[in-house]
Protein backbone atom coordinates (compact mmCIF):
# COMPACT_ATOMS: atom_id res chain seq x y z
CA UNK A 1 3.16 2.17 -9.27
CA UNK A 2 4.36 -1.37 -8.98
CA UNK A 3 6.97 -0.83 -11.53
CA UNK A 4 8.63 2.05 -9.39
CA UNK A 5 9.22 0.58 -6.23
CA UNK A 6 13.04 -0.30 -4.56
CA UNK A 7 14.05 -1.90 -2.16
CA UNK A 8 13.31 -5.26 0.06
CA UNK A 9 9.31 -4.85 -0.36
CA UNK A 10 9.41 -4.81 -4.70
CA UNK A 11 9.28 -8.49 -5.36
CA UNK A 12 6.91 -8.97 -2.74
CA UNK A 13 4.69 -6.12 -4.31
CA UNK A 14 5.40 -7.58 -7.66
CA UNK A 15 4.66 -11.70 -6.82
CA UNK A 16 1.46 -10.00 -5.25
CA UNK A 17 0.29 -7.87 -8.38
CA UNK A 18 0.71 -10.87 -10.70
CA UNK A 19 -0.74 -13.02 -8.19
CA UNK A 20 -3.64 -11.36 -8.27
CA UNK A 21 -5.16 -12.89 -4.83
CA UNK A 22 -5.57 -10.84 -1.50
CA UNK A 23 -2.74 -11.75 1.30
CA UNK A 24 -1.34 -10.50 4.40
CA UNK A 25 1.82 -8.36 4.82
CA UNK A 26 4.54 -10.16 7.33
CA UNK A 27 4.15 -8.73 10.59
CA UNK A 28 8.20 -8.08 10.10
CA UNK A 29 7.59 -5.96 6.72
CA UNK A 30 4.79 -3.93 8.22
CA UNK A 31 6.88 -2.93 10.85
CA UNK A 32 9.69 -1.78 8.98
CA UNK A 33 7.37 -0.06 6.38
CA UNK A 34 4.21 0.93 7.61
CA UNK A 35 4.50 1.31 11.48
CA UNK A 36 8.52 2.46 12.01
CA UNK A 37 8.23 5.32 14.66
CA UNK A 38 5.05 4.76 16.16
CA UNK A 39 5.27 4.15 20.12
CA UNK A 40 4.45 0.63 21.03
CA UNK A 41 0.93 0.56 21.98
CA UNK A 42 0.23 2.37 18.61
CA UNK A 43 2.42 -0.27 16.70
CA UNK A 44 0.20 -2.71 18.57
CA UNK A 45 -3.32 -1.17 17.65
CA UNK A 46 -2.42 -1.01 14.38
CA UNK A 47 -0.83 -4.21 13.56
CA UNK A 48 -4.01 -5.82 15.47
CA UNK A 49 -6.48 -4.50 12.67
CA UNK A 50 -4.36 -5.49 9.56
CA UNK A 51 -6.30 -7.63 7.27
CA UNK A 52 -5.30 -9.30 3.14
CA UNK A 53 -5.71 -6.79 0.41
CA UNK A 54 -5.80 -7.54 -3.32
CA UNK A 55 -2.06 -6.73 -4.14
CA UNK A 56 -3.51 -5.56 -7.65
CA UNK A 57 -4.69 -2.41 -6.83
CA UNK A 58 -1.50 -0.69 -7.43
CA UNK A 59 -1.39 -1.92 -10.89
CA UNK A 60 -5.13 -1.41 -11.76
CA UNK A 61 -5.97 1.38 -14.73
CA UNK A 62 -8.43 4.00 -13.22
CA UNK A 63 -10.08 6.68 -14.62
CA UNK A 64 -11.00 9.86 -13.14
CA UNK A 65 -13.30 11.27 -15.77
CA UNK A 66 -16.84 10.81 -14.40
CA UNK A 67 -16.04 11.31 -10.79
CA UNK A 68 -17.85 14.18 -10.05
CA UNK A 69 -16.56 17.67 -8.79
CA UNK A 70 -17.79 17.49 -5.22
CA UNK A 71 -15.15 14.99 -4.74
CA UNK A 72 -12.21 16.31 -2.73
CA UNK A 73 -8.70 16.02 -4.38
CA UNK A 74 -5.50 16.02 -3.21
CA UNK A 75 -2.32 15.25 -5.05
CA UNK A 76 1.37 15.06 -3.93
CA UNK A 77 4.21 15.92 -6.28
CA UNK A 78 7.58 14.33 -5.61
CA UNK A 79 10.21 16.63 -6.54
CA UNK A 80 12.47 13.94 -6.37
C-alpha cells in the first residue's frame, strides 16, 4: 500500500514503514488529510484523541485464510 501512495504524505509514510517505530502524524498533515471538511468542533474532537501508530501496518503481509466466515467483509474497488 506504501508503495502506491503520491503526494506530500509518501515519504513520510515511507520513513515510517522502514522505521518501523509508532509516531504521531503532524497536527498540519492530519488536517489536510484526515480531517479536511469537518466543522471545527469536529476537527477539534478528533485531533484531541489522535495517538502514534506503528507506520508498518500498511506494509505488513496478512492472510485471510483462517478468518472465519462470520466475519463481515467489505471491499472497495477503485475503478481508477
Amino acid at each position: 500500500m506504501v508503495d502506491t501512495l503520491t503526494g506530500p504524505l509518501a515519504p513520510y509514510a515511507r520513513r515510517g514503514a522502514r522505521k518501523g517505530t509508532p509516531s504521531e502524524m503532524s497536527p498540519l498533515a492530519a488536517r489536510l488529510v484526515l480531517l479536511d471538511g469537518m466543522p471545527r468542533d469536529r476537527r477539534q474532537f478528533v485531533a484531541g484523541r489522535m495517538c502514534a501508530e506503528s507506520a508498518r501496518i500498511p506494509v505488513e503481509i496478512v492472510s485471510r485464510r483462517d478468518m472465519p466466515g462470520e466475519v463481515p467483509r467489505t471491499w472497495i474497488r477503485d475503478h481508477a
